[in-house]
N, C-alpha and C. Protein backbone atom coordinates (compact mmCIF):
# COMPACT_ATOMS: atom_id res chain seq x y z
N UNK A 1 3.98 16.27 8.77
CA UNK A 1 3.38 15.46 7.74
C UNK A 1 2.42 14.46 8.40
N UNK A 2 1.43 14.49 7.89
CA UNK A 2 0.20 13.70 8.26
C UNK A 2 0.71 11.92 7.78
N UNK A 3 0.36 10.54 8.48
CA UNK A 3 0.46 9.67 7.91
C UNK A 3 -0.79 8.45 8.99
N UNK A 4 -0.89 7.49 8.15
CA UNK A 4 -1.77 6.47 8.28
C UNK A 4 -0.64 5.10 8.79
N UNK A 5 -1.16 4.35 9.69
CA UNK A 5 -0.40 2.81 9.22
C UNK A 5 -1.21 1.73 8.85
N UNK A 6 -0.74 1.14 7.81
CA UNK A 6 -1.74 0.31 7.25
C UNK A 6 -0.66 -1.42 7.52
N UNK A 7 -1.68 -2.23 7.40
CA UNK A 7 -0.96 -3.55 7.18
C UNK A 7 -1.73 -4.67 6.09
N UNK A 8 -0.56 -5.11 5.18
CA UNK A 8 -1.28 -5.43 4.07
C UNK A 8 -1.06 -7.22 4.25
N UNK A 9 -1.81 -8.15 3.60
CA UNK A 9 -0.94 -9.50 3.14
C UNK A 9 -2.17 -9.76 1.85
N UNK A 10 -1.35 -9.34 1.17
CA UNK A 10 -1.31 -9.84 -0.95
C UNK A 10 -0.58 -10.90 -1.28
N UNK A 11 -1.23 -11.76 -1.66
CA UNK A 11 -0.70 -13.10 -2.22
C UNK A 11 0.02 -12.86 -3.70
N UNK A 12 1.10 -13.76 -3.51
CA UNK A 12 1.70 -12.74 -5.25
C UNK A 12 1.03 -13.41 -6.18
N UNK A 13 0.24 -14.09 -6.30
CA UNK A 13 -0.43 -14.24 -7.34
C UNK A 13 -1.52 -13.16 -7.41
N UNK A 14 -2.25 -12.63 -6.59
CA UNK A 14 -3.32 -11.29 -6.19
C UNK A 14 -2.43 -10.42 -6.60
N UNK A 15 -1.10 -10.07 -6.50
CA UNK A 15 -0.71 -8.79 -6.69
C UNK A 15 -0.01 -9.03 -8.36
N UNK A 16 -0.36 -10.35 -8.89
CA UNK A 16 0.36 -10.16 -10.15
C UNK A 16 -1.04 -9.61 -10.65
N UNK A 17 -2.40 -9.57 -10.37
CA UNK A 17 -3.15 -8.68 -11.07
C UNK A 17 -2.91 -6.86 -10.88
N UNK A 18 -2.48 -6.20 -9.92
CA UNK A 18 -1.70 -5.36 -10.23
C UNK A 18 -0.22 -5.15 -10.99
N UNK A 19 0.52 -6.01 -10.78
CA UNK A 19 1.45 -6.03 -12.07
C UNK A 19 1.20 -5.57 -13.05
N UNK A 20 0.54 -6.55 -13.83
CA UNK A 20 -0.38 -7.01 -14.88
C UNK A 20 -0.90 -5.47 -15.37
N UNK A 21 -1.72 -5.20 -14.63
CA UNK A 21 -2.53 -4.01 -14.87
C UNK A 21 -3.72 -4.02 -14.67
N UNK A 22 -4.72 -4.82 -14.49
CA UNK A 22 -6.15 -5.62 -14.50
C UNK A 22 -6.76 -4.91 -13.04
N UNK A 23 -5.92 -4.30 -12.04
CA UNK A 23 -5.87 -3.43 -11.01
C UNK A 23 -5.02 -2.30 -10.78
N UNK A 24 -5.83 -1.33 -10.55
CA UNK A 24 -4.40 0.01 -10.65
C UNK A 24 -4.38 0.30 -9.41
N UNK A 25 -5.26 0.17 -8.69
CA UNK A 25 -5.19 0.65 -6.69
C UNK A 25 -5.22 -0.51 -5.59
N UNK A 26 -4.84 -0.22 -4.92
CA UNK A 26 -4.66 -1.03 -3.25
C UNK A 26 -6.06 -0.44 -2.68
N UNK A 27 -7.04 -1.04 -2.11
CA UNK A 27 -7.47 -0.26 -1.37
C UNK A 27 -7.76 -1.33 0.51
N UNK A 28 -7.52 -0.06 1.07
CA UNK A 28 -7.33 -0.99 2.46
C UNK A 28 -7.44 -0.36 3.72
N UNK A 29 -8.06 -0.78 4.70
CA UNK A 29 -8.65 -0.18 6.07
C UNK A 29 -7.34 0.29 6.31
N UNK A 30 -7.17 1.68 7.26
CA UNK A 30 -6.03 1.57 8.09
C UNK A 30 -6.50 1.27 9.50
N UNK A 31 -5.32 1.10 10.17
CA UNK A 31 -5.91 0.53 11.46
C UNK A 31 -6.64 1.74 12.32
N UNK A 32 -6.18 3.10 12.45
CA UNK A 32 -7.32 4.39 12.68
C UNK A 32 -8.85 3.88 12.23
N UNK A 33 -8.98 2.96 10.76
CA UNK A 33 -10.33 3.05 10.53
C UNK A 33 -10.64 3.78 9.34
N UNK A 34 -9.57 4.89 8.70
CA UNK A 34 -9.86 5.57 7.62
C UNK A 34 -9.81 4.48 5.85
N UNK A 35 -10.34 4.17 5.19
CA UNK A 35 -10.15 3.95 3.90
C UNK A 35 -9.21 4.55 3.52
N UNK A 36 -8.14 3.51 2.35
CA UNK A 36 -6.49 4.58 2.04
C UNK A 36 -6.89 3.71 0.58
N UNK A 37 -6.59 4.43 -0.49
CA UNK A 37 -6.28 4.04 -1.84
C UNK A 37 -4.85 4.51 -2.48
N UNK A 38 -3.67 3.27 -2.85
CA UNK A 38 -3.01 3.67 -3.31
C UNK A 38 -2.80 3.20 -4.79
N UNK A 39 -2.25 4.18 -5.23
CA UNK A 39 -1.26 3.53 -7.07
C UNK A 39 -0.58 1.75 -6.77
N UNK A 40 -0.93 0.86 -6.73
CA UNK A 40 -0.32 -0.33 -6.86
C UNK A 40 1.23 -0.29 -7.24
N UNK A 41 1.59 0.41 -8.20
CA UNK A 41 2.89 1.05 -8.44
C UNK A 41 3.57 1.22 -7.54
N UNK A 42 3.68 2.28 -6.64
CA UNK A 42 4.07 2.62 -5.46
C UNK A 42 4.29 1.14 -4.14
N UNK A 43 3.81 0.34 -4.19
CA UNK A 43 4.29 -0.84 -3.58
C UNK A 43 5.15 -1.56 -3.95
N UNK A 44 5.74 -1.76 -5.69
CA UNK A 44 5.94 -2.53 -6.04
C UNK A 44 7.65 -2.49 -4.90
N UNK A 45 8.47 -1.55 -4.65
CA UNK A 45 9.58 -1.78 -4.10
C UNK A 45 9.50 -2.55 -2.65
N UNK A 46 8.33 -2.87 -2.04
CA UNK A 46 7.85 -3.64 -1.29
C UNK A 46 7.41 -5.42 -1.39
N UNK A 47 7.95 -5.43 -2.84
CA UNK A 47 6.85 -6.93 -3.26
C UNK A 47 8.35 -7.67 -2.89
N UNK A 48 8.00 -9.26 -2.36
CA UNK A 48 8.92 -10.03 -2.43
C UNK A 48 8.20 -11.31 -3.01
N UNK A 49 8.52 -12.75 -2.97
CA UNK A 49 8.59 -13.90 -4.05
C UNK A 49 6.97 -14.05 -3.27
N UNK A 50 6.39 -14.06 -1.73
CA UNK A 50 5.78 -14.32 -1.21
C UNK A 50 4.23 -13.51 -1.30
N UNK A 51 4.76 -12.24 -2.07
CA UNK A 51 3.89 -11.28 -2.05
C UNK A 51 4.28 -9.83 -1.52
N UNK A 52 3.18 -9.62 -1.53
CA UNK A 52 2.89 -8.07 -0.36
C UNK A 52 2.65 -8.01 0.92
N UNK A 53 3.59 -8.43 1.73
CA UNK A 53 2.99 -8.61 3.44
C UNK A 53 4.08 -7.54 4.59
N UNK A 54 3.19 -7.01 6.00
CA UNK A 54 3.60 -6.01 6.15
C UNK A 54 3.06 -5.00 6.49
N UNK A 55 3.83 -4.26 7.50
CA UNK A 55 2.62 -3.31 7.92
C UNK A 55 3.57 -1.79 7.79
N UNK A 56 2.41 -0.95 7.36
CA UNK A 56 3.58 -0.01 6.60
C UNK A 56 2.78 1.63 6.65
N UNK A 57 3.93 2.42 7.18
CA UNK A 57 3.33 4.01 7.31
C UNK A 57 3.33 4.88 6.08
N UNK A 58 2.37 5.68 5.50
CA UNK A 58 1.73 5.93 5.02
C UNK A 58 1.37 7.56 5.01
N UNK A 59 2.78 8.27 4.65
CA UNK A 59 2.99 9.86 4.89
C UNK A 59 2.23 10.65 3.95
N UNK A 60 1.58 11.59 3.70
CA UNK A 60 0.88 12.26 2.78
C UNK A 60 0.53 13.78 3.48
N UNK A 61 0.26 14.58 2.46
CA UNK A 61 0.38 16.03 2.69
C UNK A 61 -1.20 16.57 2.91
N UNK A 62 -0.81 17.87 3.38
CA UNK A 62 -2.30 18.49 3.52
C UNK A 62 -3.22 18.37 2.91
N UNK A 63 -2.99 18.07 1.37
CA UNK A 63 -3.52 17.92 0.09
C UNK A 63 -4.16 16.27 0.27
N UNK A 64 -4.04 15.43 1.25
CA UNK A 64 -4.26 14.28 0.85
C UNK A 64 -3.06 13.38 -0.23
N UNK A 65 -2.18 13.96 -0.87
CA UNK A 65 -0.79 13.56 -1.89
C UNK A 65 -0.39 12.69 -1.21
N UNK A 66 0.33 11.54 -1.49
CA UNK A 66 0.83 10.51 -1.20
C UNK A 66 2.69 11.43 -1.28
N UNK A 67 3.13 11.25 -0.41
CA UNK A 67 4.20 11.40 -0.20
C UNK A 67 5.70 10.21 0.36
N UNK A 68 5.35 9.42 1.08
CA UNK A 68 6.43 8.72 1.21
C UNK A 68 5.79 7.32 1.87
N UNK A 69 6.05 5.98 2.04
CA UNK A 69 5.58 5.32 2.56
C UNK A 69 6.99 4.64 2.96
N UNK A 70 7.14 4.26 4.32
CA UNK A 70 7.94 3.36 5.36
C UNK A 70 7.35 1.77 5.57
N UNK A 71 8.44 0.75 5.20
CA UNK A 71 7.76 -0.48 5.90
C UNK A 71 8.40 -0.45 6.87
N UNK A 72 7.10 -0.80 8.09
CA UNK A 72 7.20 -1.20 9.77
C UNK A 72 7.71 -2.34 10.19
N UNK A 73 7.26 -3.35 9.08
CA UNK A 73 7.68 -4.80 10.04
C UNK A 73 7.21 -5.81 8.56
């Protein structure tokens, strides 16, 4: 399985506009350099009182499919 690592810091007030809905994607350098767009959704089991912070792998299939994401740290 192919994957990216990305590292994010979203202020939870920034990520209550994904909550919300007013944003439906993440979009964010990985450290390779590639552009990664995800479903905002898909983070939410990542959010704490502070936000979105964190650096986190980023598994996806031949297809480009988002398949599993790991937080690193």
């Amino acid at each position: 399985m192919r994957y990216v690592i990305i590292d994010l810091a979203i202020s939870r007030d920034e990520y209550m506009k994904y909550y919300r809905g007013q944003a439906m994607q993440i979009s964010v350098r990985a450290r390779d350099g590639r552009m990664v767009r995800l479903p905002a959704s898909v983070m939410r089991q990542f959010i704490t009182l502070s936000g979105l912070r964190g650096s986190f792998a980023v598994y996806y299939d031949d297809q480009g499919r988002l398949q599993q994401i790991d937080r690193l740290s």
